[in-house]
C-alpha atoms as a PDB file:
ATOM      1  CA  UNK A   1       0.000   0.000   0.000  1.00  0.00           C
ATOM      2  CA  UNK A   2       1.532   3.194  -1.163  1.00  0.00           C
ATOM      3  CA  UNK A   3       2.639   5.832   1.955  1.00  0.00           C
ATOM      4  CA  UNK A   4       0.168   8.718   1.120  1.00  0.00           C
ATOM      5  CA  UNK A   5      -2.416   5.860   1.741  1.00  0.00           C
ATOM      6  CA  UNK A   6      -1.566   4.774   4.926  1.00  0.00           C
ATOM      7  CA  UNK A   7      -0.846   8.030   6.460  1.00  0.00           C
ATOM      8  CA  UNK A   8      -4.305   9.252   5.138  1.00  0.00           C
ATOM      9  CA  UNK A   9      -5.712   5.950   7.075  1.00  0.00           C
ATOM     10  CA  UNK A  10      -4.035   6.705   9.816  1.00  0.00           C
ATOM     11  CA  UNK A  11      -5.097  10.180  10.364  1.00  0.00           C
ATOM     12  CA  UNK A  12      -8.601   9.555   9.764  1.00  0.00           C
ATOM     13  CA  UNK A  13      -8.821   7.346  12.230  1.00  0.00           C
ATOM     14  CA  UNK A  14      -7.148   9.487  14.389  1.00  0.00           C
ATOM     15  CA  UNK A  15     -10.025  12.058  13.265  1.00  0.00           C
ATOM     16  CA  UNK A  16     -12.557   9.773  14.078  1.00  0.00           C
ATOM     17  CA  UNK A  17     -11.467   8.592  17.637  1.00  0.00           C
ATOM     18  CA  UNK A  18     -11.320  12.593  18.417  1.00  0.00           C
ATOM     19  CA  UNK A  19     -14.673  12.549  17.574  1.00  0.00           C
ATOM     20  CA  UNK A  20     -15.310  10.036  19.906  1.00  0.00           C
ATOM     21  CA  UNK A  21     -14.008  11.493  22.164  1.00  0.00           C
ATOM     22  CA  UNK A  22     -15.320  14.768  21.979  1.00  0.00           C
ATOM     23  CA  UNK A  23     -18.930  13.207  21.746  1.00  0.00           C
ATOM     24  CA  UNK A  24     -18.250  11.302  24.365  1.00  0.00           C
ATOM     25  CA  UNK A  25     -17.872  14.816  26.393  1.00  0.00           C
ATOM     26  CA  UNK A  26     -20.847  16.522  25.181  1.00  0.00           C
ATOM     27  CA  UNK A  27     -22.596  13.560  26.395  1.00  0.00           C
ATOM     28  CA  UNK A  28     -20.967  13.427  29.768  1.00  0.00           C
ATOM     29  CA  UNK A  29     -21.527  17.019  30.526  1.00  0.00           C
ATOM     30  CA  UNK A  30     -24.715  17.087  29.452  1.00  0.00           C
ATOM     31  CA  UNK A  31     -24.360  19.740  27.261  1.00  0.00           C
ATOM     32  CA  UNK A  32     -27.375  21.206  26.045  1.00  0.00           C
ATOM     33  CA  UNK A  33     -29.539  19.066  27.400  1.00  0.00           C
ATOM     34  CA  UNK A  34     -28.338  16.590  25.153  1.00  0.00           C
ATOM     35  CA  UNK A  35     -27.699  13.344  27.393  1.00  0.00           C
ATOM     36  CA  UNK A  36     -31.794  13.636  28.383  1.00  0.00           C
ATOM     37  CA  UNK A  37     -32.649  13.611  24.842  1.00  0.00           C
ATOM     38  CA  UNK A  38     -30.506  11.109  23.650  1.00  0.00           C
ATOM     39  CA  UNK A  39     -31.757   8.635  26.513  1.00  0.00           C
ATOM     40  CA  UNK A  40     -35.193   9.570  26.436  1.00  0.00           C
ATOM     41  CA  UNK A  41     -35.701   9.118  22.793  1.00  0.00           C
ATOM     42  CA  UNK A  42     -36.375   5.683  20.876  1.00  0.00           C
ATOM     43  CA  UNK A  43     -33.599   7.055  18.284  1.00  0.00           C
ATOM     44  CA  UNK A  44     -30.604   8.158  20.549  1.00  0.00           C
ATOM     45  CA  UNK A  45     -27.985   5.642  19.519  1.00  0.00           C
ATOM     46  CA  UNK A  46     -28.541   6.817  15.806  1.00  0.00           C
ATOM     47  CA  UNK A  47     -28.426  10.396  17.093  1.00  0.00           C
ATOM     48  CA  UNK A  48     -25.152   9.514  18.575  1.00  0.00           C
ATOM     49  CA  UNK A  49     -23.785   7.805  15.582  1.00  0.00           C
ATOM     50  CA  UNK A  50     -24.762  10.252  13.640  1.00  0.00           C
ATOM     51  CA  UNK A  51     -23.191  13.290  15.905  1.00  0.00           C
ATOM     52  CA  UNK A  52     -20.327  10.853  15.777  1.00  0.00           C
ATOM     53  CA  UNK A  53     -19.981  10.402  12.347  1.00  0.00           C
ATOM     54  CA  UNK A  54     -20.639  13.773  11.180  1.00  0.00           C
ATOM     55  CA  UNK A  55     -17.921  15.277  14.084  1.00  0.00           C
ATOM     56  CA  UNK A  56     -15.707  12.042  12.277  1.00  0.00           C
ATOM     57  CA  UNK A  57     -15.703  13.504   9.024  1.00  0.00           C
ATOM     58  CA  UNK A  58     -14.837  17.295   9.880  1.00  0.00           C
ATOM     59  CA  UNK A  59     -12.050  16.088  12.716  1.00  0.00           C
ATOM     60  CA  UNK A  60     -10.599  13.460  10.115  1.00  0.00           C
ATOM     61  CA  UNK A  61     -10.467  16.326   7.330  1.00  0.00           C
ATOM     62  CA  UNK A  62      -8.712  18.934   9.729  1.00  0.00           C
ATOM     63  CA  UNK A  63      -6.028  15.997  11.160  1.00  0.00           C
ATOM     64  CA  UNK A  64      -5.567  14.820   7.741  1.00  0.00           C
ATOM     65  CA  UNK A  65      -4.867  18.391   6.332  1.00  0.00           C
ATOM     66  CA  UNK A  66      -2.737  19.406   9.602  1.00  0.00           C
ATOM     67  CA  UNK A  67      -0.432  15.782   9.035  1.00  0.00           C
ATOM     68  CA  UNK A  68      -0.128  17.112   5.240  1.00  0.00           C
ATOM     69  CA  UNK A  69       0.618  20.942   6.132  1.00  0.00           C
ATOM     70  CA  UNK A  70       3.446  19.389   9.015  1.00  0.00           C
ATOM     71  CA  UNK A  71       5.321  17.465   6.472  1.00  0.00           C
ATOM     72  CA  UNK A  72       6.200  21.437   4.697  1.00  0.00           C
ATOM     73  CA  UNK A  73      10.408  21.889   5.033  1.00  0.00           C
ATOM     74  CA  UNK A  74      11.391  24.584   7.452  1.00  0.00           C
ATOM     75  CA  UNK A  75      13.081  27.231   6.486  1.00  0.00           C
ATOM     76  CA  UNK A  76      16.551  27.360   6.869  1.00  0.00           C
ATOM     77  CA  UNK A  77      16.897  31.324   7.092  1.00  0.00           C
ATOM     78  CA  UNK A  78      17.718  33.660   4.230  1.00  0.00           C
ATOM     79  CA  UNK A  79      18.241  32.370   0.733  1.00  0.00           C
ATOM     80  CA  UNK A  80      21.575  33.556  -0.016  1.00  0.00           C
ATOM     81  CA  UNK A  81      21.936  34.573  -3.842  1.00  0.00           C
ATOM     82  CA  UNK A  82      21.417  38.190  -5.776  1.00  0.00           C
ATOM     83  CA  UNK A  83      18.322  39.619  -6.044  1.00  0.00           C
ATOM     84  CA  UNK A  84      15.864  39.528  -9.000  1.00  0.00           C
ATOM     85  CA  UNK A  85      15.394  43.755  -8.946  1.00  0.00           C
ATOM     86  CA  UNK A  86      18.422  45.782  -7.373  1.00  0.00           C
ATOM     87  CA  UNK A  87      15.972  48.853  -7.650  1.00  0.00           C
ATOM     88  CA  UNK A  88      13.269  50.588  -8.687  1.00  0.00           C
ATOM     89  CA  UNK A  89      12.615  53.045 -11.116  1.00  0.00           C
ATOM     90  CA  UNK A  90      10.043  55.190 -12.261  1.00  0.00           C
ATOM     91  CA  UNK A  91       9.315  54.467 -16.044  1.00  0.00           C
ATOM     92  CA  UNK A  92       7.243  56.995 -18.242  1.00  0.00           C
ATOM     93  CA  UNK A  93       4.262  55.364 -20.484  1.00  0.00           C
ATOM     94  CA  UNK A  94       2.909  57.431 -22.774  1.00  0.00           C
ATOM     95  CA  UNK A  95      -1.337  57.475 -23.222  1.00  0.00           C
ATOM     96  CA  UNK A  96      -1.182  58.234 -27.277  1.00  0.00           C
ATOM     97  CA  UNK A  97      -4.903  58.077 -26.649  1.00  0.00           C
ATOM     98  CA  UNK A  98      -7.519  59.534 -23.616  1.00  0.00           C
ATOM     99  CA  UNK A  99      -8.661  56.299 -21.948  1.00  0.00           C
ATOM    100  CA  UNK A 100     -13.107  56.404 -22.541  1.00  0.00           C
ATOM    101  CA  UNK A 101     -13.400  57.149 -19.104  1.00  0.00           C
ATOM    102  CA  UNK A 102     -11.852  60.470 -19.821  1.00  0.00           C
ATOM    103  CA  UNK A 103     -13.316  61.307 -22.746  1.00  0.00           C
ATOM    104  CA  UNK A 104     -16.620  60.984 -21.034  1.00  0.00           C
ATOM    105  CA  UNK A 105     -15.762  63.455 -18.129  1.00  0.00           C
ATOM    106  CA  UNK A 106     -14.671  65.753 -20.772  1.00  0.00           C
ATOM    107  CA  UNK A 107     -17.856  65.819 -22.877  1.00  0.00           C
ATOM    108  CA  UNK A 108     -19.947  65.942 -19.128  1.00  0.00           C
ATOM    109  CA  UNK A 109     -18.044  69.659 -19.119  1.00  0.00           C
END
């Protein structure tokens, strides 16, 4: 199995057991009111899974795109080497022709 692969495996399931955990929470400290409703209802375990899974996808996405963004090579300081432009100068252009912008403000006058 090719390494891009298994890293991507990897880090979703990372994703995933975040979610787990951090459904897991909401549950345990009731928030919202949610822990009554989830008991309570005839449907709570697929309101969980669903919380779950949905949390699963967005947490897998962001661990998956953090693992990609950490693999970037640091810097080493300044590039040593000349510059493209030593400096800057001022160059005229010449308008042969008003632009029809201006020739509208001139026939407003």
């Amino acid at each position: 199995m090719p390494e891009l692969v298994k890293m991507y495996i990897r880090n979703v399931v990372i994703g995933f057991g975040i979610a787990a955990v951090f459904v897991a929470m909401l549950l345990w400290f009731d928030v919202m009111n949610l822990w009554a409703l989830v008991s309570g209802s005839d449907t709570g375990l697929l309101a969980v899974f669903m919380l779950w899974f949905m949390h699963g996808i967005v947490f897998a996405g962001v661990q998956f795109g953090w693992a990609v963004m950490a693999m970037a090579e640091k810097d080493g300081g300044p590039r040593r080497g000349t510059p493209v432009v030593k400096e800057f100068q001022p160059v005229r252009v010449p308008a042969d022709q008003p632009s029809q912008r201006q020739r509208q403000l001139r026939s407003r006058r």
